[in-house]
C-alpha atoms as a PDB file:
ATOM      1  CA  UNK A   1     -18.060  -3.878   2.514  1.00  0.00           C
ATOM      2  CA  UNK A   2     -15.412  -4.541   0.161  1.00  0.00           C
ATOM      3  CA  UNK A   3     -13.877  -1.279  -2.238  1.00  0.00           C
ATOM      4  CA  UNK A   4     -11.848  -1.313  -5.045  1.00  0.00           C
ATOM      5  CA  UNK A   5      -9.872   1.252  -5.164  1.00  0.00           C
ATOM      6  CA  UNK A   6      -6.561   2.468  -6.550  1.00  0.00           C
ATOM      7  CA  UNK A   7      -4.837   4.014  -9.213  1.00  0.00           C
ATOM      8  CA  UNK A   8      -1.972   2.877 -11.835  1.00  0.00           C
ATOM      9  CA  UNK A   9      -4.042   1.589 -13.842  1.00  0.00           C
ATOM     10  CA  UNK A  10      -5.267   4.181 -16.016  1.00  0.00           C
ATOM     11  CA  UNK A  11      -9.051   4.464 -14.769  1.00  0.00           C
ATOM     12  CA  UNK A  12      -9.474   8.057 -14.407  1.00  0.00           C
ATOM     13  CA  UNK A  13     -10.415  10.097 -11.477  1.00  0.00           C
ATOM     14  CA  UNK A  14     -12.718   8.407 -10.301  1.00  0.00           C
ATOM     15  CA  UNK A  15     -11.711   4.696 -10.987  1.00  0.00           C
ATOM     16  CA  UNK A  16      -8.668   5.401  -9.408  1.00  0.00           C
ATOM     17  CA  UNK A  17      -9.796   7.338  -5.686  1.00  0.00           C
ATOM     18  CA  UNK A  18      -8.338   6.128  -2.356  1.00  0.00           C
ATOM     19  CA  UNK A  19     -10.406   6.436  -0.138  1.00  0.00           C
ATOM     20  CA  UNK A  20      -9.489   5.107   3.517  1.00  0.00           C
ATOM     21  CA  UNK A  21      -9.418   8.783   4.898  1.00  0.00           C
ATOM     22  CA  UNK A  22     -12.953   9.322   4.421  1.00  0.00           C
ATOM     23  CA  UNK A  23     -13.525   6.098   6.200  1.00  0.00           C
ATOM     24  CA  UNK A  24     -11.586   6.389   8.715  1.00  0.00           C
ATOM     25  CA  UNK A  25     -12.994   9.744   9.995  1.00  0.00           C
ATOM     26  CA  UNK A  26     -16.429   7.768  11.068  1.00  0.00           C
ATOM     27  CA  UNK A  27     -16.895   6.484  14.186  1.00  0.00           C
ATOM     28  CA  UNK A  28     -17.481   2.674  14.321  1.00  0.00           C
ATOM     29  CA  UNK A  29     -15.788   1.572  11.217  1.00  0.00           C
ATOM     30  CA  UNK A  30     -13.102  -0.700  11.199  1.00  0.00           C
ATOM     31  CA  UNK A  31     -11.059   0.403   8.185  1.00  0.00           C
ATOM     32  CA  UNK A  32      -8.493  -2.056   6.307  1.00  0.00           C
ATOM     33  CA  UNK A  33      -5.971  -2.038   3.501  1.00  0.00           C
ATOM     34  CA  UNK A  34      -3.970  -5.714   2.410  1.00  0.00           C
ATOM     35  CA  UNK A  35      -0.949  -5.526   0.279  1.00  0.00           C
ATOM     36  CA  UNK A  36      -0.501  -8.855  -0.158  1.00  0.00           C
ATOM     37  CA  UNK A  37      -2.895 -12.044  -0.946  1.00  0.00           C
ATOM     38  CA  UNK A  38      -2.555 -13.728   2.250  1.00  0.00           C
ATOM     39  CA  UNK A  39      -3.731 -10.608   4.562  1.00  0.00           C
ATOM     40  CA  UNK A  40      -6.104 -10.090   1.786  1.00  0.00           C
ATOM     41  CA  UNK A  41      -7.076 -13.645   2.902  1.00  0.00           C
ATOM     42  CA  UNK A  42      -6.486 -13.221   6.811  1.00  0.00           C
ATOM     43  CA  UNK A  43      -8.128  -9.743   6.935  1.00  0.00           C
ATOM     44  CA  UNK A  44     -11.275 -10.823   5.033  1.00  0.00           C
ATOM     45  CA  UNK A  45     -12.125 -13.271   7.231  1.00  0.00           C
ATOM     46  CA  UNK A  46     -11.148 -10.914  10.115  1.00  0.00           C
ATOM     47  CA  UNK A  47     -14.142  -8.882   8.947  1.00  0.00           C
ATOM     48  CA  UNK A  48     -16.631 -12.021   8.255  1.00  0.00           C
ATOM     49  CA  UNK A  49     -15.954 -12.425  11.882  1.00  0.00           C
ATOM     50  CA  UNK A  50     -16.143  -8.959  13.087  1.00  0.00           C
ATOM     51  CA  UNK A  51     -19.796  -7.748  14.516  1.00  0.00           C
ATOM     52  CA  UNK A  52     -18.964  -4.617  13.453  1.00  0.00           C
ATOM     53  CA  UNK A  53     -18.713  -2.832  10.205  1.00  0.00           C
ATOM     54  CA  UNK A  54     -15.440  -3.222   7.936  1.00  0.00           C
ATOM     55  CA  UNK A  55     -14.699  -1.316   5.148  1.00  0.00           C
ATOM     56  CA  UNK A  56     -12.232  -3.879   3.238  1.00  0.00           C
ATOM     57  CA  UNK A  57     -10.443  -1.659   0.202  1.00  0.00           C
ATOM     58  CA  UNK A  58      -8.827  -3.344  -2.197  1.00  0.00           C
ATOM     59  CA  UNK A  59      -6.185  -2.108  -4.907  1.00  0.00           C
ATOM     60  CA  UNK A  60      -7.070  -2.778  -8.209  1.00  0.00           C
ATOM     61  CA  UNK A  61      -3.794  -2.667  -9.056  1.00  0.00           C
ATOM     62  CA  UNK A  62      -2.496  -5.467  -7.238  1.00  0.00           C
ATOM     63  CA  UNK A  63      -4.379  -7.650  -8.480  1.00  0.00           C
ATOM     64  CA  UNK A  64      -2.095  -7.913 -11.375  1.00  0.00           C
ATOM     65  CA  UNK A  65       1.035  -7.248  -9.284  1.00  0.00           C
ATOM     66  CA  UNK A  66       3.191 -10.774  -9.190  1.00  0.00           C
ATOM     67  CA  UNK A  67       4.868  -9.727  -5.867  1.00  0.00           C
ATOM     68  CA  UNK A  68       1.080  -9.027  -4.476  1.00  0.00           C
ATOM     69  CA  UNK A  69       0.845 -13.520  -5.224  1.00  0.00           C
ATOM     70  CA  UNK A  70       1.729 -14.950  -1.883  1.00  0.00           C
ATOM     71  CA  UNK A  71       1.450 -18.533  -0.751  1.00  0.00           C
ATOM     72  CA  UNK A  72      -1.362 -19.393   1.990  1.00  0.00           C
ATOM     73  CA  UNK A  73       0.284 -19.773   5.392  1.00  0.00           C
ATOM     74  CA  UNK A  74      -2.349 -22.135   6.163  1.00  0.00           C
ATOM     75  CA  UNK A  75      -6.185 -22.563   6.124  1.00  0.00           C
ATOM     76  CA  UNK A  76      -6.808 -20.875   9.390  1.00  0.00           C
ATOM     77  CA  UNK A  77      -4.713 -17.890   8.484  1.00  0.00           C
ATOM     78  CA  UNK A  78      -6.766 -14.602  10.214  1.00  0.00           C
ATOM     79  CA  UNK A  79      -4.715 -11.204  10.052  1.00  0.00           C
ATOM     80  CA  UNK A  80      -6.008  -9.140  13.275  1.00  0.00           C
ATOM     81  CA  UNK A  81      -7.029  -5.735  13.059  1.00  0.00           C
ATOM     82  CA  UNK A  82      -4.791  -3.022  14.095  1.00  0.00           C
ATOM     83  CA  UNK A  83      -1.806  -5.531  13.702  1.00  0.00           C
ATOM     84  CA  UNK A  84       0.751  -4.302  11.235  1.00  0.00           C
ATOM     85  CA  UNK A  85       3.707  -5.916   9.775  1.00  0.00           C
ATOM     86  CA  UNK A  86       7.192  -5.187   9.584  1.00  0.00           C
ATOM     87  CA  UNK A  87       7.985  -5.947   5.968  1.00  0.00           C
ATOM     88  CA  UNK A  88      11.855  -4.850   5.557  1.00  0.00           C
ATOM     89  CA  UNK A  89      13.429  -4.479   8.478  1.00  0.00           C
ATOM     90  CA  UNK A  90      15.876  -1.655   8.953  1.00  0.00           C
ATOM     91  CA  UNK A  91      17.692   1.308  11.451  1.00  0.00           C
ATOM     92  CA  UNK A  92      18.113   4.081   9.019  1.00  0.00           C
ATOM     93  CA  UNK A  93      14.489   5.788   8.394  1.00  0.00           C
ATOM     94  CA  UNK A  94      11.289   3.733   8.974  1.00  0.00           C
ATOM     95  CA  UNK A  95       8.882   4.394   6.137  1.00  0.00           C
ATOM     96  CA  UNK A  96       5.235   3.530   6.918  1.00  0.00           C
ATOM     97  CA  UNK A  97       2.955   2.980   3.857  1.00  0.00           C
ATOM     98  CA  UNK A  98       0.212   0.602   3.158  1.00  0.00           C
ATOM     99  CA  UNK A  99      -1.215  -0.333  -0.529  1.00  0.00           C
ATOM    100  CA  UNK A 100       0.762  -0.145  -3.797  1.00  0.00           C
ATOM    101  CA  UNK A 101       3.077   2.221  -1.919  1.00  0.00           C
ATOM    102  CA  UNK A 102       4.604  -0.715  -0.289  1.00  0.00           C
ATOM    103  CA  UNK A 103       5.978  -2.049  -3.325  1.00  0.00           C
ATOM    104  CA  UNK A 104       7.512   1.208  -4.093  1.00  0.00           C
ATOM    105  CA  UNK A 105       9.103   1.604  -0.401  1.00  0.00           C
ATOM    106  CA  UNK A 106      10.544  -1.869  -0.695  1.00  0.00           C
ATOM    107  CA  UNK A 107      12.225  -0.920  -4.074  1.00  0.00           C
ATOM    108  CA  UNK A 108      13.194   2.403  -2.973  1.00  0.00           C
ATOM    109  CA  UNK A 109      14.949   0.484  -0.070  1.00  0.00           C
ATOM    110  CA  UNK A 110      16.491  -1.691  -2.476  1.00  0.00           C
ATOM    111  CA  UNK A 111      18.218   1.081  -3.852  1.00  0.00           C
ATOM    112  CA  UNK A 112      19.119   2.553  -1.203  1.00  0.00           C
ATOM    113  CA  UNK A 113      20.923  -0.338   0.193  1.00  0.00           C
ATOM    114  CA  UNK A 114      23.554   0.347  -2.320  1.00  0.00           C
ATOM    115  CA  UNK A 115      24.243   3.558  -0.994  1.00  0.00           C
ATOM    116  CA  UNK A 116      24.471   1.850   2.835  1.00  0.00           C
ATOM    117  CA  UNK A 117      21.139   3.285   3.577  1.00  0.00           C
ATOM    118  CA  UNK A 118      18.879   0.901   5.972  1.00  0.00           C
ATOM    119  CA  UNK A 119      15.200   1.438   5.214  1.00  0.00           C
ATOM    120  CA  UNK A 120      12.376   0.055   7.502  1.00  0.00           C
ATOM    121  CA  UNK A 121       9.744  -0.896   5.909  1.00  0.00           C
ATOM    122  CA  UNK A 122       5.762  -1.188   7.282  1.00  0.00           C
ATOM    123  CA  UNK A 123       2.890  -2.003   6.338  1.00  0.00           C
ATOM    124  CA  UNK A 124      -0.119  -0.444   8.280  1.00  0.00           C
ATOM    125  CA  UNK A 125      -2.697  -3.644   6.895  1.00  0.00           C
ATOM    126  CA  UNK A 126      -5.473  -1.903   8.825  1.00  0.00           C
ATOM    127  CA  UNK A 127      -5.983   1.900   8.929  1.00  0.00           C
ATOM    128  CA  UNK A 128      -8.412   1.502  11.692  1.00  0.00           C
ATOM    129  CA  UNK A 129      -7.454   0.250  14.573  1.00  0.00           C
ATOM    130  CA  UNK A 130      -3.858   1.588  13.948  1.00  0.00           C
ATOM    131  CA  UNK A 131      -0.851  -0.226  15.060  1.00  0.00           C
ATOM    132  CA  UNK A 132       0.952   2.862  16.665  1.00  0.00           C
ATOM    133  CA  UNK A 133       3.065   0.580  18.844  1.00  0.00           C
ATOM    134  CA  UNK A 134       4.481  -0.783  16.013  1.00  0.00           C
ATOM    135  CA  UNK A 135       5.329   2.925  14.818  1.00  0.00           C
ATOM    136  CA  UNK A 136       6.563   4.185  17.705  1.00  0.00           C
ATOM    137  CA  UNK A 137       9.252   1.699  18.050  1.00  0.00           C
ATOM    138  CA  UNK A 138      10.253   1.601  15.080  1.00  0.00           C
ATOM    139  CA  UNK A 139      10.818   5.490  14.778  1.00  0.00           C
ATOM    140  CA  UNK A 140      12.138   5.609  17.803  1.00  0.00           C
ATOM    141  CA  UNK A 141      14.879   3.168  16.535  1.00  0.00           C
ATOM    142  CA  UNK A 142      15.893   4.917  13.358  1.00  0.00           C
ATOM    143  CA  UNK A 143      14.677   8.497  14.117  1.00  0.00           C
ATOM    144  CA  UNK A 144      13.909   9.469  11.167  1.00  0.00           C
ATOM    145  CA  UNK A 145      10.240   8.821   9.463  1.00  0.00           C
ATOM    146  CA  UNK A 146       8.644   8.966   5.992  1.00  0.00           C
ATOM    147  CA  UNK A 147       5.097   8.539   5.828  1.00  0.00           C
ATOM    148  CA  UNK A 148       4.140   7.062   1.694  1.00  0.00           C
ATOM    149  CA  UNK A 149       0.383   6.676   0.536  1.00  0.00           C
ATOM    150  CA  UNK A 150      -1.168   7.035  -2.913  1.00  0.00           C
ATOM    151  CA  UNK A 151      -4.183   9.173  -1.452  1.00  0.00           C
ATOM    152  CA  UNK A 152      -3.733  13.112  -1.790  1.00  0.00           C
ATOM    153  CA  UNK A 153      -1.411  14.901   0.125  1.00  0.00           C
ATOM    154  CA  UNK A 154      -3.968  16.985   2.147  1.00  0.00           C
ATOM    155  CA  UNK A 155      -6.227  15.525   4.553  1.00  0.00           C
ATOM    156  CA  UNK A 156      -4.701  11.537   3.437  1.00  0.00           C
ATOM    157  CA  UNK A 157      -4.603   9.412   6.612  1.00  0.00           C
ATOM    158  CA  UNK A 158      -0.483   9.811   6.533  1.00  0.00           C
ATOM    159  CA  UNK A 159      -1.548  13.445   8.129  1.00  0.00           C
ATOM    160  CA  UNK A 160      -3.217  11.540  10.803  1.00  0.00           C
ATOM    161  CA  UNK A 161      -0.056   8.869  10.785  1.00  0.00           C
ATOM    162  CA  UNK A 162       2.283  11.778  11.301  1.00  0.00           C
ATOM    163  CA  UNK A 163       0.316  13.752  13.784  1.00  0.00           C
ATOM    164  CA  UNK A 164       0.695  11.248  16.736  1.00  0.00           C
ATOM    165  CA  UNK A 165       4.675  10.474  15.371  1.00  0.00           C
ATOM    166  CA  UNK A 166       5.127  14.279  16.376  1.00  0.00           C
ATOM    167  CA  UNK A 167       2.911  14.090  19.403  1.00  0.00           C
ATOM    168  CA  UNK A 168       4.190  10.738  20.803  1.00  0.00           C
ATOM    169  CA  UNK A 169       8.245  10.292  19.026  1.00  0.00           C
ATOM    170  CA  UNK A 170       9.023  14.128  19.014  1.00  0.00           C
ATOM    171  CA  UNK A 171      12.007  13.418  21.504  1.00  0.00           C
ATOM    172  CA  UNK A 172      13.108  10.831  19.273  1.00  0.00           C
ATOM    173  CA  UNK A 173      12.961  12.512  16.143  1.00  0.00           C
ATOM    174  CA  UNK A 174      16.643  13.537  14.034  1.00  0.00           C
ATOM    175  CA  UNK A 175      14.792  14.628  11.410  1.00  0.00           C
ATOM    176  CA  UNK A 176      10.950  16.044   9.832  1.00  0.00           C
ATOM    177  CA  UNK A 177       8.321  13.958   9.951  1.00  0.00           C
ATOM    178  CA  UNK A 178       7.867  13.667   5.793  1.00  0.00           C
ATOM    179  CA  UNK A 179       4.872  12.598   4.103  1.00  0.00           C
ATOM    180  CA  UNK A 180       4.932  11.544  -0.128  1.00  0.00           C
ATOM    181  CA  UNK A 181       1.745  11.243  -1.658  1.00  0.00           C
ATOM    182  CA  UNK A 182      -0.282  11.980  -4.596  1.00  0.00           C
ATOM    183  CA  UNK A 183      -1.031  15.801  -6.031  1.00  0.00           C
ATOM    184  CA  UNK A 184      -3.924  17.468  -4.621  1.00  0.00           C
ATOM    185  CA  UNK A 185      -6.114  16.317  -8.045  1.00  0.00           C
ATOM    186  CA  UNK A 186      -8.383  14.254  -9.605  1.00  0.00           C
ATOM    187  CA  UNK A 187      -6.419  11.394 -10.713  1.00  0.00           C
ATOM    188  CA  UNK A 188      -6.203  11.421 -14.945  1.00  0.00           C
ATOM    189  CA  UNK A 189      -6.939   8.960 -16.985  1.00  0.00           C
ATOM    190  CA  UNK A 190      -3.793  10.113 -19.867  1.00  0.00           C
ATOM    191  CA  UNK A 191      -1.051   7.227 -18.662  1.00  0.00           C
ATOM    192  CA  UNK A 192       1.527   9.909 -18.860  1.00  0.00           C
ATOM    193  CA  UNK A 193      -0.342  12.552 -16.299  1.00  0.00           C
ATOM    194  CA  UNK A 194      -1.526   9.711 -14.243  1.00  0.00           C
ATOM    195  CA  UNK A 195       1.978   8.756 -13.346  1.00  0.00           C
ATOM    196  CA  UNK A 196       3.178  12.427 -12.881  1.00  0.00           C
ATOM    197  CA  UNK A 197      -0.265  12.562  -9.863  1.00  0.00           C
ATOM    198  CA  UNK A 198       0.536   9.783  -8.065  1.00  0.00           C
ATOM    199  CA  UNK A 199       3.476   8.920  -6.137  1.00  0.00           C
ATOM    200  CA  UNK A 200       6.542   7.064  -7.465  1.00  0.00           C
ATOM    201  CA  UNK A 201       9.985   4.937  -6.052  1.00  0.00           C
ATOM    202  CA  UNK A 202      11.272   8.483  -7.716  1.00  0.00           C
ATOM    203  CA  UNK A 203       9.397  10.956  -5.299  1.00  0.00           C
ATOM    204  CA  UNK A 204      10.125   8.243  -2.694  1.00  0.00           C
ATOM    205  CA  UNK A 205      13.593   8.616  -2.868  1.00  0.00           C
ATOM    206  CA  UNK A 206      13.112  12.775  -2.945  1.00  0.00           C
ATOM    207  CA  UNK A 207      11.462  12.123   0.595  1.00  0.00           C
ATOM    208  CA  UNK A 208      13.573   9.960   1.774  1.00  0.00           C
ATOM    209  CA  UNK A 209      16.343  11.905   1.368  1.00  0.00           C
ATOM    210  CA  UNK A 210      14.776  15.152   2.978  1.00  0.00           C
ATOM    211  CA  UNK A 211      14.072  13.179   6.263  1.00  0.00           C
ATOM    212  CA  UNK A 212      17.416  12.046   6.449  1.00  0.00           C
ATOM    213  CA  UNK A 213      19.554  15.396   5.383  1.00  0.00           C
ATOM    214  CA  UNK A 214      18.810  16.803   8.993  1.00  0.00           C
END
């Protein structure tokens, strides 16, 4: 089943709902999330495959995003679930996001480079399965995590994504485990209060900061 979902793009509350949390929370789904064309490409035919049910979200937003337009690695391209990708590499903080929010994190990192700030980025691609392997190492590299998603702060699947960092990295940890997301509310339609809901490389770079200042 494929979703559109996502805000940014001034659709109102409930144009603009993320929804991979209340997916995720039923047994038996598999639950994915591209950022990019090509695992748009290699995760949809991932699910024509699968003979089990796939709930394939896309954003609307990136539809229109020109980094989103990727080249096809080839015609037998397939993205397998539960992989994620490492999309910036980095030993400072690893920042694990999925969505539009991984636009932002690479940005934020970016910027931060100038300050001599190493940001690793990556990309979940598929909610369920999770790739916690991939998170564990990473965090246990930089030991320091910030968890970015444009669902709500309460009950979004980064509460989930930091739950087993605590229970599996605590030892690891130099820092919180910090989660940026959007407010707990409707997403609005006005342009101006949309953007002050939903998360930005500005409240990015506020959590950032607090999981490194320990």
């Amino acid at each position: 089943m494929r979703i559109a979902v996502g805000g940014y793009i001034k659709g109102g509350p409930w144009h603009s709902a993320n929804v991979e949390s209340f997916f995720a929370h039923i047994p038996g789904w598999y639950v994915v999330y591209p950022s990019c064309a090509e695992d748009a490409k290699g995760l949809i035919k991932a699910a024509a495959r699968s003979k089990d049910p796939v709930i394939f979200l896309e954003h609307k937003g990136l539809y229109r995003r020109v980094q989103a337009k990727t080249p096809e690695p080839d015609a037998d391209y397939i993205v397998p679930f539960g992989k994620g990708v490492i999309r910036r590499e980095g030993k400072d903080l690893t920042v694990v996001t999925w969505g539009s929010t991984v636009y932002m994190a690479l940005e934020l990192a970016r910027q931060m480079e100038k300050d001599s700030v190493s940001l690793e980025i990556i990309d979940l691609r598929s909610i369920v399965p999770l790739d916690e392997d991939l998170i564990y190492q990473s965090v246990r590299k930089t030991t320091h995590v910030m968890i970015a998603h444009e669902d709500t702060l309460t009950a979004g699947f980064g509460a989930e994504v930091a739950a087993r960092i605590a229970e599996n990295c605590i030892g690891s940890l130099d820092g919180p485990v910090v989660r940026v997301a959007a407010k707990d509310t409707f997403v609005p339609s006005a342009p101006n209060l949309e953007l002050a809901v939903l998360p930005s490389v500005a409240s990015l770079r506020l959590g950032a900061e607090k999981a490194l200042a320990f």
